[in-house]
Protein backbone atom coordinates (compact mmCIF):
# COMPACT_ATOMS: atom_id res chain seq x y z
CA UNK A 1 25.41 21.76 -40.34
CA UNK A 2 23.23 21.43 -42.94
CA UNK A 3 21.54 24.47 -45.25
CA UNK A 4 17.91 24.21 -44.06
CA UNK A 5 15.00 26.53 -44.56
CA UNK A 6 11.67 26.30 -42.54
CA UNK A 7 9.52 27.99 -45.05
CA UNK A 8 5.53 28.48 -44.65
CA UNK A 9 3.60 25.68 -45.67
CA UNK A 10 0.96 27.68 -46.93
CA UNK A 11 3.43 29.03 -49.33
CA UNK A 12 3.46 25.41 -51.20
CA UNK A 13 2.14 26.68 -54.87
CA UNK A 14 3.32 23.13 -56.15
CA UNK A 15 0.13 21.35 -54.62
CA UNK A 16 -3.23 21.71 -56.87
CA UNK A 17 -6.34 22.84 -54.74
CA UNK A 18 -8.71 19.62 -54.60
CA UNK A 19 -11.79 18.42 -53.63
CA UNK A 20 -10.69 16.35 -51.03
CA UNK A 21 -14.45 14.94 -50.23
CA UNK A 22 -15.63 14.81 -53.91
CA UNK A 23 -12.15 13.09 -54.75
CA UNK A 24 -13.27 10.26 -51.97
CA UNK A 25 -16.86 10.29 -53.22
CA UNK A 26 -15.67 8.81 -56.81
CA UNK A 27 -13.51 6.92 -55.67
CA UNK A 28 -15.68 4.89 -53.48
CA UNK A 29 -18.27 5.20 -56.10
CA UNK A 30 -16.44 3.90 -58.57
CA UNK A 31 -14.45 0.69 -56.65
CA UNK A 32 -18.10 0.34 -55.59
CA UNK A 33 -19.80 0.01 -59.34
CA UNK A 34 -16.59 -1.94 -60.38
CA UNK A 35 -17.09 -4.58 -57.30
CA UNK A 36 -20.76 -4.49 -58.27
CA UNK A 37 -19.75 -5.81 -61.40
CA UNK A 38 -17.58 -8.16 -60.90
CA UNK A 39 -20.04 -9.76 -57.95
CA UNK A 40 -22.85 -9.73 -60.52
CA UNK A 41 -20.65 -11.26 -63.02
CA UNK A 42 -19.87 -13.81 -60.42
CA UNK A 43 -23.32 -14.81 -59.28
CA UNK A 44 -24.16 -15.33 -63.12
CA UNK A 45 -21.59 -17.72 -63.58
CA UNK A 46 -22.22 -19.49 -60.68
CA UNK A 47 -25.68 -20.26 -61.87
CA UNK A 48 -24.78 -20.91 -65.34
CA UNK A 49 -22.46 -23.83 -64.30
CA UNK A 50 -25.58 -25.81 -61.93
């Protein structure tokens, strides 16, 4: 048998609290800028090359 403990997980002090909602909120925020970018980018060059 192996030497297992079954310990609290509320006990885990490795884990940093986080803002699990603001983390998600700049994330989206920023893929969404950096897409914006890239489409606008994209549009641009489409109409420099007619």
């Amino acid at each position: 048998m192996e030497n297992t403990q079954a310990q609290d997980p509320r006990l885990h002090i490795n884990e940093e609290p986080r803002d699990d909602l603001k983390d998600l909120v700049f994330g989206f925020g920023g893929m969404f800028g950096f897409m914006f970018v890239v489409f606008t980018i994209a549009v641009i060059v489409k109409f420099l090359n007619t």
